[in-house]
Protein backbone atom coordinates (compact mmCIF):
# COMPACT_ATOMS: atom_id res chain seq x y z
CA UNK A 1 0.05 -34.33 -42.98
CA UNK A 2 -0.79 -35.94 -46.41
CA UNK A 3 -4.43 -37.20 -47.42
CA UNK A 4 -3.14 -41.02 -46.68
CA UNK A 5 -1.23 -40.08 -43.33
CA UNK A 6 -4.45 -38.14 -42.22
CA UNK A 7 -6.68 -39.91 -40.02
CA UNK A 8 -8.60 -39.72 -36.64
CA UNK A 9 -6.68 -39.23 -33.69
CA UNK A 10 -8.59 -40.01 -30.57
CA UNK A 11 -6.86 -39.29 -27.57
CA UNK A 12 -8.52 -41.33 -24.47
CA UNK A 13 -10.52 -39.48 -21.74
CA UNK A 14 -8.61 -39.38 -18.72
CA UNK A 15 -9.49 -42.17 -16.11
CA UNK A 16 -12.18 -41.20 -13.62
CA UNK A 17 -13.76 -43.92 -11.49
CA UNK A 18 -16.60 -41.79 -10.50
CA UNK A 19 -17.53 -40.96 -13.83
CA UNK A 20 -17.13 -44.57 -15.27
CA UNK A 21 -19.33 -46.33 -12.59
CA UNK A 22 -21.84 -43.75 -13.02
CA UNK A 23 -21.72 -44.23 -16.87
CA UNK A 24 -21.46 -47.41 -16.55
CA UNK A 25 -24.98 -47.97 -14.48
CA UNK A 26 -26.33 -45.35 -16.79
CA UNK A 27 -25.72 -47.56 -19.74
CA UNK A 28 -26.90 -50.87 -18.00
CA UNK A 29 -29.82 -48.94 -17.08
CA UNK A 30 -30.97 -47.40 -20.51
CA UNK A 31 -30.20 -50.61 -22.01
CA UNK A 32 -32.71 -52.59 -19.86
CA UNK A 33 -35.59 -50.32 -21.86
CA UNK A 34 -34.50 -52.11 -25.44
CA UNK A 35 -37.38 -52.84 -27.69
CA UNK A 36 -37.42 -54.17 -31.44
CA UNK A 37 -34.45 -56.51 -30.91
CA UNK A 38 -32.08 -57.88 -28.70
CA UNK A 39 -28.07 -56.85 -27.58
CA UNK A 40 -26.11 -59.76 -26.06
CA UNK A 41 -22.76 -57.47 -24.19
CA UNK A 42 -19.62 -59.00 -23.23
CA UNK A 43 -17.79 -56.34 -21.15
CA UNK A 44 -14.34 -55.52 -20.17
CA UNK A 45 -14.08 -58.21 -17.32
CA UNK A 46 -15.77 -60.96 -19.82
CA UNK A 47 -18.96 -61.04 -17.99
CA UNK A 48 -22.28 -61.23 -20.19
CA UNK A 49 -25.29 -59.56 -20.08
CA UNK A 50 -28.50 -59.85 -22.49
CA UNK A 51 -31.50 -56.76 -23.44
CA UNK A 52 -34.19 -57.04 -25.38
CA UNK A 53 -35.77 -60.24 -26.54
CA UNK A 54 -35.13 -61.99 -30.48
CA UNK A 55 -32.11 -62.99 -32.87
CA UNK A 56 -29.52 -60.69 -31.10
CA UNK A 57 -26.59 -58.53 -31.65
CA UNK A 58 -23.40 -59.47 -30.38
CA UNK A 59 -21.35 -56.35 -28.51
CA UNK A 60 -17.81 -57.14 -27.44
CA UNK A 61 -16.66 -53.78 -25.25
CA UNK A 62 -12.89 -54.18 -24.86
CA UNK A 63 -12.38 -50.99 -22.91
CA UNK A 64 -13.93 -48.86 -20.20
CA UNK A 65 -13.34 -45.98 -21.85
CA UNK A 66 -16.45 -46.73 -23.65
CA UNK A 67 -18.54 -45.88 -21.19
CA UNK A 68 -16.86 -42.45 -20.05
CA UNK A 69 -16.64 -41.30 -23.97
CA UNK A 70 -20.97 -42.50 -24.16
CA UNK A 71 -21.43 -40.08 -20.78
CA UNK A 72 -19.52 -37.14 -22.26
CA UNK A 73 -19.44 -37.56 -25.56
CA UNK A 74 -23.09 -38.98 -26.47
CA UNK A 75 -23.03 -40.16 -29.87
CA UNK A 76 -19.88 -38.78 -31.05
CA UNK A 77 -18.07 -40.51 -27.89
CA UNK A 78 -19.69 -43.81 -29.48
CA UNK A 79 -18.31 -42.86 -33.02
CA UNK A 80 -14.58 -42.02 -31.07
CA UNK A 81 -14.88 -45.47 -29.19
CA UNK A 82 -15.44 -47.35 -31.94
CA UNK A 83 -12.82 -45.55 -34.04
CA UNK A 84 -10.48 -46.34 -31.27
CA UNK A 85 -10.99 -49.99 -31.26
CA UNK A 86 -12.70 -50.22 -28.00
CA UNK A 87 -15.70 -52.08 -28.79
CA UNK A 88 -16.73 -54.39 -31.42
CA UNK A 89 -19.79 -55.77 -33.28
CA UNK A 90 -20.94 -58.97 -35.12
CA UNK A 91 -22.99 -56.80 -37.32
CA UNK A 92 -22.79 -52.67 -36.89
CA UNK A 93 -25.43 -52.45 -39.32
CA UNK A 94 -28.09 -54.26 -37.17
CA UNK A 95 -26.70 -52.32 -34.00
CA UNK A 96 -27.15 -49.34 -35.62
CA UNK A 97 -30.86 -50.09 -36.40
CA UNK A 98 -31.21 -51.34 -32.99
CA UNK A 99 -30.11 -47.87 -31.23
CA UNK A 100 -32.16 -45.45 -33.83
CA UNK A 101 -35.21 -47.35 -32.64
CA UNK A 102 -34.72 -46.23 -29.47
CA UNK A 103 -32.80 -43.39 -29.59
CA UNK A 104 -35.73 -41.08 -29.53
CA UNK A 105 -37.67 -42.63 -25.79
CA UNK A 106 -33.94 -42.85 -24.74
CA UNK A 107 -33.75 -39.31 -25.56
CA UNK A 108 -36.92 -38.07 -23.66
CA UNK A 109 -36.22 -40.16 -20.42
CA UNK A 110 -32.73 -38.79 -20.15
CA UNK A 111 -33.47 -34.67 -21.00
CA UNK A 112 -31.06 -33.52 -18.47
CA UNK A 113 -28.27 -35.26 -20.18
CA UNK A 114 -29.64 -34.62 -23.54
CA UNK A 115 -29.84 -30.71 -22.97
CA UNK A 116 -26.17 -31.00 -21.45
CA UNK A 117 -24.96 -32.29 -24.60
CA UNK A 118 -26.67 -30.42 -27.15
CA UNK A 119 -25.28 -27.04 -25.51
CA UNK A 120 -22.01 -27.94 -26.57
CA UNK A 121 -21.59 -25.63 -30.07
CA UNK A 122 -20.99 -27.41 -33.45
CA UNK A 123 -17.98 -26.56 -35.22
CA UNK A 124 -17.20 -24.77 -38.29
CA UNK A 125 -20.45 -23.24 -39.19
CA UNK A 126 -19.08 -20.66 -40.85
CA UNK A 127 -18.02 -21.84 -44.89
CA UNK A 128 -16.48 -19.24 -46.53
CA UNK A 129 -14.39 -20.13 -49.87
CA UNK A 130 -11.01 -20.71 -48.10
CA UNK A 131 -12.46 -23.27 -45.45
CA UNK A 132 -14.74 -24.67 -47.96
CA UNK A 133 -11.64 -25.92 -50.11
CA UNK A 134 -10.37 -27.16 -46.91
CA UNK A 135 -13.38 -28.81 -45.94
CA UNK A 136 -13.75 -30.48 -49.47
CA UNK A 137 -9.96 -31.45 -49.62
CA UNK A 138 -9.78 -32.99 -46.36
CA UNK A 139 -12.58 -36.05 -47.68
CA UNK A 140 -12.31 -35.91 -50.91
CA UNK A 141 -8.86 -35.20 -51.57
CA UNK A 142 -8.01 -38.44 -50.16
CA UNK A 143 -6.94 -39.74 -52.73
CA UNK A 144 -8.75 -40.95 -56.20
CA UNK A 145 -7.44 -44.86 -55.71
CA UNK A 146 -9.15 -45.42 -52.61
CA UNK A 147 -12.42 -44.38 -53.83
CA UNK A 148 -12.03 -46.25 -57.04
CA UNK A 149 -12.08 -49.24 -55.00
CA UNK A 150 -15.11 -47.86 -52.66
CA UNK A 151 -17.22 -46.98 -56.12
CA UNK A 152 -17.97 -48.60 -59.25
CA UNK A 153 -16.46 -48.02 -62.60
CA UNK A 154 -18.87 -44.58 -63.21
CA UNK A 155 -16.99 -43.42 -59.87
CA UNK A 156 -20.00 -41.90 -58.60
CA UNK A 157 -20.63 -40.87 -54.75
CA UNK A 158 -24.59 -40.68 -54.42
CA UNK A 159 -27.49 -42.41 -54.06
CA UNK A 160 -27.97 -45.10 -56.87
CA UNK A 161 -31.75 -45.60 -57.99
CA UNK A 162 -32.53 -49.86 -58.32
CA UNK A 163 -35.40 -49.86 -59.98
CA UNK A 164 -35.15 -52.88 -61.31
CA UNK A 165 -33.97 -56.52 -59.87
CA UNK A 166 -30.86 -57.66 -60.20
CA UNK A 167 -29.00 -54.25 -61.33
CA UNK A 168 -24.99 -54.33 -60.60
CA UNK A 169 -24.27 -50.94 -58.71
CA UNK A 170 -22.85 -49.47 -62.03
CA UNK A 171 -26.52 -49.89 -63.61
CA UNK A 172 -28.54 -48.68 -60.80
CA UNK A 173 -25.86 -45.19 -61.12
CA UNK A 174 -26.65 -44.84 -64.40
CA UNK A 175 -30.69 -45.44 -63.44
CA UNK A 176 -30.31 -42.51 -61.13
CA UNK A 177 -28.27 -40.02 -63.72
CA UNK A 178 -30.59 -41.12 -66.11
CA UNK A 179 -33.75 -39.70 -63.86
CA UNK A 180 -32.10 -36.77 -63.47
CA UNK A 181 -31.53 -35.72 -67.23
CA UNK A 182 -35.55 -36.82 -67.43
CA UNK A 183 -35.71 -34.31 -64.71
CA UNK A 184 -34.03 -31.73 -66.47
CA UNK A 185 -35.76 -32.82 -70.20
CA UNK A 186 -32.35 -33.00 -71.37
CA UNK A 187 -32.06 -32.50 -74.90
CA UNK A 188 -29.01 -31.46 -77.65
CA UNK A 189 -29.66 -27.76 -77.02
CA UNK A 190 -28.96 -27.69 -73.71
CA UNK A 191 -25.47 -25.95 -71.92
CA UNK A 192 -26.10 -27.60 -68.26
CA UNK A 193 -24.20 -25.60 -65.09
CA UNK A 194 -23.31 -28.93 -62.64
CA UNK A 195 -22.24 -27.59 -59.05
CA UNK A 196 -20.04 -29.96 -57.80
CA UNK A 197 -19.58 -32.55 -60.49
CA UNK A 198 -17.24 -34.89 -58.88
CA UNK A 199 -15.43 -37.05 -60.89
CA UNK A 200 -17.65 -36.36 -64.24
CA UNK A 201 -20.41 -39.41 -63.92
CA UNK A 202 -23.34 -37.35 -64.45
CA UNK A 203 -21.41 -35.06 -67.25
CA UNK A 204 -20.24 -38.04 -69.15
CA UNK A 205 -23.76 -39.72 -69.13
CA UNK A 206 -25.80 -36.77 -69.93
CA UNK A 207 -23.76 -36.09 -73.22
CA UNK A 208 -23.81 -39.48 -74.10
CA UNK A 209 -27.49 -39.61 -73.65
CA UNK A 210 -28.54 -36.50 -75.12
CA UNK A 211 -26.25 -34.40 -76.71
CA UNK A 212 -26.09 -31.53 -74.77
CA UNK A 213 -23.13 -29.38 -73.27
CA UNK A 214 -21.90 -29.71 -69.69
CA UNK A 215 -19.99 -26.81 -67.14
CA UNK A 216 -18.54 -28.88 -64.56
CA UNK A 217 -17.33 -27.14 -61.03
CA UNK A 218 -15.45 -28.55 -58.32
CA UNK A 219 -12.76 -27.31 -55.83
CA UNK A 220 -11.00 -30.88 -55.29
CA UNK A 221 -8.15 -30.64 -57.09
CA UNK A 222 -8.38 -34.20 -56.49
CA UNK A 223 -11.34 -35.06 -58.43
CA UNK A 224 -10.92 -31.66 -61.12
CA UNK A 225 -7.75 -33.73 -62.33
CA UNK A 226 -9.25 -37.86 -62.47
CA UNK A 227 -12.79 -35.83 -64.11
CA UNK A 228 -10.91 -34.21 -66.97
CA UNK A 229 -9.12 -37.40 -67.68
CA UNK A 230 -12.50 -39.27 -67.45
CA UNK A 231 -13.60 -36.98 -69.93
CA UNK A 232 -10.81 -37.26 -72.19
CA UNK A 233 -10.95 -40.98 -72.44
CA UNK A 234 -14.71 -41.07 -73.47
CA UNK A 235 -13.94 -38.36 -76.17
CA UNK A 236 -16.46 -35.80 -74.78
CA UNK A 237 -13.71 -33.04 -74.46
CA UNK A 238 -15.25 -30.47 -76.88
CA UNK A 239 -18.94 -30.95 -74.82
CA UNK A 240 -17.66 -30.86 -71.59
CA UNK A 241 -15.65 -28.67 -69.49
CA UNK A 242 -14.09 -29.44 -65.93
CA UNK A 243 -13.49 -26.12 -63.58
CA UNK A 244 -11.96 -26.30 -60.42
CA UNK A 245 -14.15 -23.38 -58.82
CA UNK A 246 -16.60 -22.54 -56.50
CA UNK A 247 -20.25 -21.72 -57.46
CA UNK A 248 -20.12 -18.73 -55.62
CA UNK A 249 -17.65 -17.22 -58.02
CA UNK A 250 -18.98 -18.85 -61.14
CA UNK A 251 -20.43 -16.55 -63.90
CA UNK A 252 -22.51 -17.74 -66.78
CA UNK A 253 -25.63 -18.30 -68.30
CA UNK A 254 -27.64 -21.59 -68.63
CA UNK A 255 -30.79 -23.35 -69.75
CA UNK A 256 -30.18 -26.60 -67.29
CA UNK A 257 -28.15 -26.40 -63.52
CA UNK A 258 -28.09 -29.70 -61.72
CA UNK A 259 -26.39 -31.00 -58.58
CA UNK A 260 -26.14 -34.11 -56.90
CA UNK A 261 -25.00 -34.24 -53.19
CA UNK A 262 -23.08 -31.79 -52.99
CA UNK A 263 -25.39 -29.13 -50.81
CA UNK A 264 -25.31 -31.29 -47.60
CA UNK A 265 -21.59 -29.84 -47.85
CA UNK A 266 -21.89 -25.80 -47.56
CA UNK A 267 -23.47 -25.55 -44.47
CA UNK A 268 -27.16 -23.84 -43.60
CA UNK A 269 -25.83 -20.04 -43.87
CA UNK A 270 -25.28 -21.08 -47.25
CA UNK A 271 -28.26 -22.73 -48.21
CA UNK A 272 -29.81 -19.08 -49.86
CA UNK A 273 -26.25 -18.26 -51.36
CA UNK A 274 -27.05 -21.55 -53.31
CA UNK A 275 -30.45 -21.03 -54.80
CA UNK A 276 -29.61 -17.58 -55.33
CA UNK A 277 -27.06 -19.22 -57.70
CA UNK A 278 -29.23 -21.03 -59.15
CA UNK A 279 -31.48 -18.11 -60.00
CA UNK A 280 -28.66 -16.20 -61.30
CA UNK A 281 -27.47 -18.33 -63.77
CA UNK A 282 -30.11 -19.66 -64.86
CA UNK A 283 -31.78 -18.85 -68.32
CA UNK A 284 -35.63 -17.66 -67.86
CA UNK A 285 -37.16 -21.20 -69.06
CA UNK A 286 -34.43 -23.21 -67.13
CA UNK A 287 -35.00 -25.98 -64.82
CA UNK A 288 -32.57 -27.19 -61.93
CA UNK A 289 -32.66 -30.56 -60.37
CA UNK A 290 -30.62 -30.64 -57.26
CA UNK A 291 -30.36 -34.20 -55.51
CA UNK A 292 -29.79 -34.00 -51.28
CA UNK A 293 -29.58 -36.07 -48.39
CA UNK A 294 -32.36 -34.91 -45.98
CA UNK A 295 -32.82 -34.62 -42.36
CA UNK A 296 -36.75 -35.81 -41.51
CA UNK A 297 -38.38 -31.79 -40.59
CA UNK A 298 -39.00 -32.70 -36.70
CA UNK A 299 -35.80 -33.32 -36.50
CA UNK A 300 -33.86 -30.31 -38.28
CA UNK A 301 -33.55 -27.79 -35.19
CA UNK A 302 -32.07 -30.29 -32.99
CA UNK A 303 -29.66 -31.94 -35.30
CA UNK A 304 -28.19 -28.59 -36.37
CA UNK A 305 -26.97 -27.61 -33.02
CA UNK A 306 -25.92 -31.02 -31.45
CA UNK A 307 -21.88 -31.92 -32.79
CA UNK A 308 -22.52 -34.44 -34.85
CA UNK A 309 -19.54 -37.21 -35.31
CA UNK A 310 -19.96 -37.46 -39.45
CA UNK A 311 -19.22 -33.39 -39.59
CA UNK A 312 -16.14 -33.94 -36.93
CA UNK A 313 -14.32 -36.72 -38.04
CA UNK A 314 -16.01 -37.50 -42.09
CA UNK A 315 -17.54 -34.54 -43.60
CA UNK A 316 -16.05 -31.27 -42.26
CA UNK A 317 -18.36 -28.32 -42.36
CA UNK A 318 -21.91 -30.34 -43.75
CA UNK A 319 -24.58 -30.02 -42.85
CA UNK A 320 -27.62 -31.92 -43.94
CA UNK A 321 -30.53 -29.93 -44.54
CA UNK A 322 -34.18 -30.51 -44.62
CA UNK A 323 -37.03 -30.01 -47.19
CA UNK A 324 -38.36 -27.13 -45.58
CA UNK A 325 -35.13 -25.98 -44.82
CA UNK A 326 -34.32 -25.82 -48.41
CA UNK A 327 -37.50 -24.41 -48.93
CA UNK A 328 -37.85 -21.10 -47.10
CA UNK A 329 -34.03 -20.69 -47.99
CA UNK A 330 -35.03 -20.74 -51.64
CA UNK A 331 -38.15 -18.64 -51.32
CA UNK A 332 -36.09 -16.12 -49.65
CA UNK A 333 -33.08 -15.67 -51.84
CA UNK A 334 -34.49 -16.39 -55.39
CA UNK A 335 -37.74 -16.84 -57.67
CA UNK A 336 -37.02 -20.35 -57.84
CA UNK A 337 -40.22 -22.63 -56.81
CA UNK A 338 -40.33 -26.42 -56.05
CA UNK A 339 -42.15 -28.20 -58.75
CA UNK A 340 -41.63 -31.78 -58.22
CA UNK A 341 -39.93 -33.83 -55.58
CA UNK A 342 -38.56 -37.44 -56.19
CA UNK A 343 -37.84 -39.40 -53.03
CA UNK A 344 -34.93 -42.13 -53.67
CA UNK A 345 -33.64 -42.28 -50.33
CA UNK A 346 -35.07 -46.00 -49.64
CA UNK A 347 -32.32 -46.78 -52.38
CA UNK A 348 -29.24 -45.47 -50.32
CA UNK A 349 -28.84 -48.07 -47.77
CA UNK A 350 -28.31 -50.57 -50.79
CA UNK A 351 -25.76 -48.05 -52.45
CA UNK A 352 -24.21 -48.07 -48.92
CA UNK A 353 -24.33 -51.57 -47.89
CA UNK A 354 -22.26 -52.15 -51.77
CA UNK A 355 -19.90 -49.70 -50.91
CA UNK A 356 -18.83 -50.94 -47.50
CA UNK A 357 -18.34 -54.85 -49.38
CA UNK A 358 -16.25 -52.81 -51.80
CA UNK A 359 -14.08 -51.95 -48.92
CA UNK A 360 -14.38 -55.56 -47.14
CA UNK A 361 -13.67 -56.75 -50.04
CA UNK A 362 -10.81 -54.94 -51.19
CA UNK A 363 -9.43 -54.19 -47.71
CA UNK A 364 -5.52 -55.55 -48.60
CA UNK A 365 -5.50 -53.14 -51.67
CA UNK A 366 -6.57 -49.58 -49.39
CA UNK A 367 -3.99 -50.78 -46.79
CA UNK A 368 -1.51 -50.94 -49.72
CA UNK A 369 -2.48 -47.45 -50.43
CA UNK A 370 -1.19 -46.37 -47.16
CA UNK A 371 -4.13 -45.97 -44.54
CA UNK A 372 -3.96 -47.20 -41.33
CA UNK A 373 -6.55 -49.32 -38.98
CA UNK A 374 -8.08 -46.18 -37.36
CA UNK A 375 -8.67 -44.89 -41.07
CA UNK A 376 -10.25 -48.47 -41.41
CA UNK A 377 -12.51 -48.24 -38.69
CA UNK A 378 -13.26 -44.59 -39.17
CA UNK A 379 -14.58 -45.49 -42.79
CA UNK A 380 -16.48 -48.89 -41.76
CA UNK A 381 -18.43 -47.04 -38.73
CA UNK A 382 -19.47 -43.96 -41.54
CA UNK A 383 -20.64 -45.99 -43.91
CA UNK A 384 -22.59 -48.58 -41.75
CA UNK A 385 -24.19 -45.94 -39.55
CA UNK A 386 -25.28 -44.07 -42.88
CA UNK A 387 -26.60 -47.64 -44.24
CA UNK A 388 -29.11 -47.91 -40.86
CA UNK A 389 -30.23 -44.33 -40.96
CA UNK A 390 -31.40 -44.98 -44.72
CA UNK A 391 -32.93 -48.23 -44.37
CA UNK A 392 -34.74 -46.61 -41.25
CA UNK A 393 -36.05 -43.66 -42.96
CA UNK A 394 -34.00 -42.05 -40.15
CA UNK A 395 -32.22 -40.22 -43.46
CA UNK A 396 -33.97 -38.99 -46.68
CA UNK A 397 -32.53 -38.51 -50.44
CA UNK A 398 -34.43 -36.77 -52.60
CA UNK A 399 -34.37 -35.44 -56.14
CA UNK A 400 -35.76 -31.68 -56.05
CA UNK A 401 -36.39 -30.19 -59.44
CA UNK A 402 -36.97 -26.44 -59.62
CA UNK A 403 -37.85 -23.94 -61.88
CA UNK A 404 -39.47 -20.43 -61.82
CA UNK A 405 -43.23 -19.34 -61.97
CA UNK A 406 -44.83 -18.75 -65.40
CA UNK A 407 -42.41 -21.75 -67.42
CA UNK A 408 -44.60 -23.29 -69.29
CA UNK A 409 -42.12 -25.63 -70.86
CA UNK A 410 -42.05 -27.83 -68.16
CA UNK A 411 -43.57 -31.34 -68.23
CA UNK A 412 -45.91 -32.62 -65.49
């Protein structure tokens, strides 16, 4: 099945009357506890019903189903649903808002059904270099038009930094690679190691800002191919150099390593294989800077064994770590220590909520491409969902620089 051809295929739970009057009253039930906002539902036999209390969201449920895939399924089933076209939203943002709020009493007055769900085991945990190309080709591999018209003209996939008003998404990219080469005090003399580079934002800016030589790895052959012609048209060919390989098989030495999103991807039996990297290539005074989506701490042991709908159907084999986490995996497998970190995540939700108008906007062009309406809806719940988590706090991004005891060369 090509990249275009590929999409989610959700085949619908089996009728079960039991089970959907059950989940049904369940539903009715939990949503009668709403607080911070208001849900007005129209369900499958057109009768309304209204939670909560101000300026409310507007649920249209055009299919039992719904409430089978919510019993069994949890929020996965709701991810499946959606992607299936059996509900719809005035605003998923705002619903999405509306059910993190609550999520977590929803959670504790339903433990049974919690514990029932979270026993179920999350898939792929195991990355190794074969499934990791997999994993990587099967999102990014999609195809480079498509997220040309997601991204801006830098064609980079991470949180942007608007630190000022009125920055077009392009600027407020360039803000955030900019941080990072302050970060990584940059300078002319520099060879930088970049573990998954993408399509060559942060390579082409950091040359053009400072001078300095750039290793690029990735294993999309997707992205290797648009980044080396990205390169080539801004002349930087004899500074930087596109690989498509994995970090684990990389050998070299450097006085900079940087990486941007990309360890939310190898999964947490990786996370030491990583920083001991890191270590390994880099040159005794070296600094790394290594931007990553976060999960908040109290959270981390539950979210890595519950299936998550992102990892199944978005993002095979991630993973999103947290800060401590990342920091007993680097304490055990290398020298590195933390010396500074930068949170940014507040800026996602805007980098997100540009990225889905992108899409709105340009909807007629991606269906010329060749993806279909589940693709559609696929894309529109990831991105929205992602939007809410970030503007909730639900989801960090941070900017972790690193270096080893003893380095006196690095600024405070």
């Amino acid at each position: 099945m090509t990249a275009v051809t590929r999409t989610v295929r959700v085949a619908p739970p089996a009728r079960a009357p039991l089970v959907d009057r059950f989940a049904v009253a369940l539903l009715l039930r939990e949503l009668e506890h709403l607080e911070g906002g208001a849900l007005d539902v129209t369900l499958p036999d057109g009768t309304h019903r209204s939670f909560g209390s101000g300026p409310a969201v507007r649920l249209r449920i055009h299919d039992a189903r719904l409430f089978r895939r919510l019993a069994t399924g949890g929020k996965v089933g709701l991810g499946e649903s959606y992607t299936a076209g059996e509900w719809d939203c005035d605003d998923l943002v705002a619903l999405f808002e509306l059910l993190l709020r609550n999520a977590e009493a929803a959670s504790h007055r339903n433990r049974a059904l919690r514990r029932v769900l979270e026993a179920r085991p999350r898939l792929n945990r195991r990355n190794g270099l074969l499934r990791a190309r997999r994993n990587i080709a099967y999102h990014y591999d999609l195809g480079n038009e498509l997220f040309e018209l997601m991204l801006d003209e830098t064609m980079t996939y991470s949180c942007a930094i608007f630190d000022q008003p009125g920055l077009t998404l392009a600027e407020a990219q360039r803000a955030k690679l900019d941080r990072i080469c302050a970060n990584l005090q940059l300078s002319s003399d520099d060879h930088v190691l970049e573990i998954g580079c993408g399509w060559g934002s942060f390579a082409i800016r950091a040359v053009q800002k400072t001078g300095c030589r750039v290793t690029g790895l990735t294993i999309s052959a997707e992205q290797a191919k648009l980044a080396r012609d990205r390169v080539a048209a801004a002349g930087l060919s004899d500074r930087i150099t596109i690989l498509e390989q994995d970090y684990r098989e990389h050998d070299g030495r450097y006085s900079k390593v940087a990486s941007i999103e990309m360890l939310e991807a190898i999964g947490d039996r990786q996370f030491g294989t990583f920083f001991a990297t890191i270590d390994r290539v880099l040159e005794a005074r070296g600094i790394a800077c290594v931007q990553t989506i976060l999960i908040p701490d109290d959270r981390w042991e539950r979210y890595r064994k519950t299936p998550d709908w992102i990892e199944r159907y978005v993002f095979p084999g991630c993973l999103i770590p947290s800060l401590t986490s990342l920091t007993v995996a680097a304490t055990r497998s290398s020298r590195l220590l933390l010396h500074e970190v930068d949170e940014i995540g507040p800026h996602y939700a805007e980098t997100l909520r540009r990225w889905r108008a992108n899409v709105h906007d340009r909807i007629d062009e991606v269906r010329t491409l060749g993806y279909d309406s589940t693709f559609e809806r696929t894309w529109d719940f990831y991105l929205a969902f992602c939007e809410a988590g970030f503007r909730l706090r639900a989801l960090r991004d941070v900017q972790l620089t690193l270096t080893r005891p003893l380095n006196e060369s690095v600024a405070f």
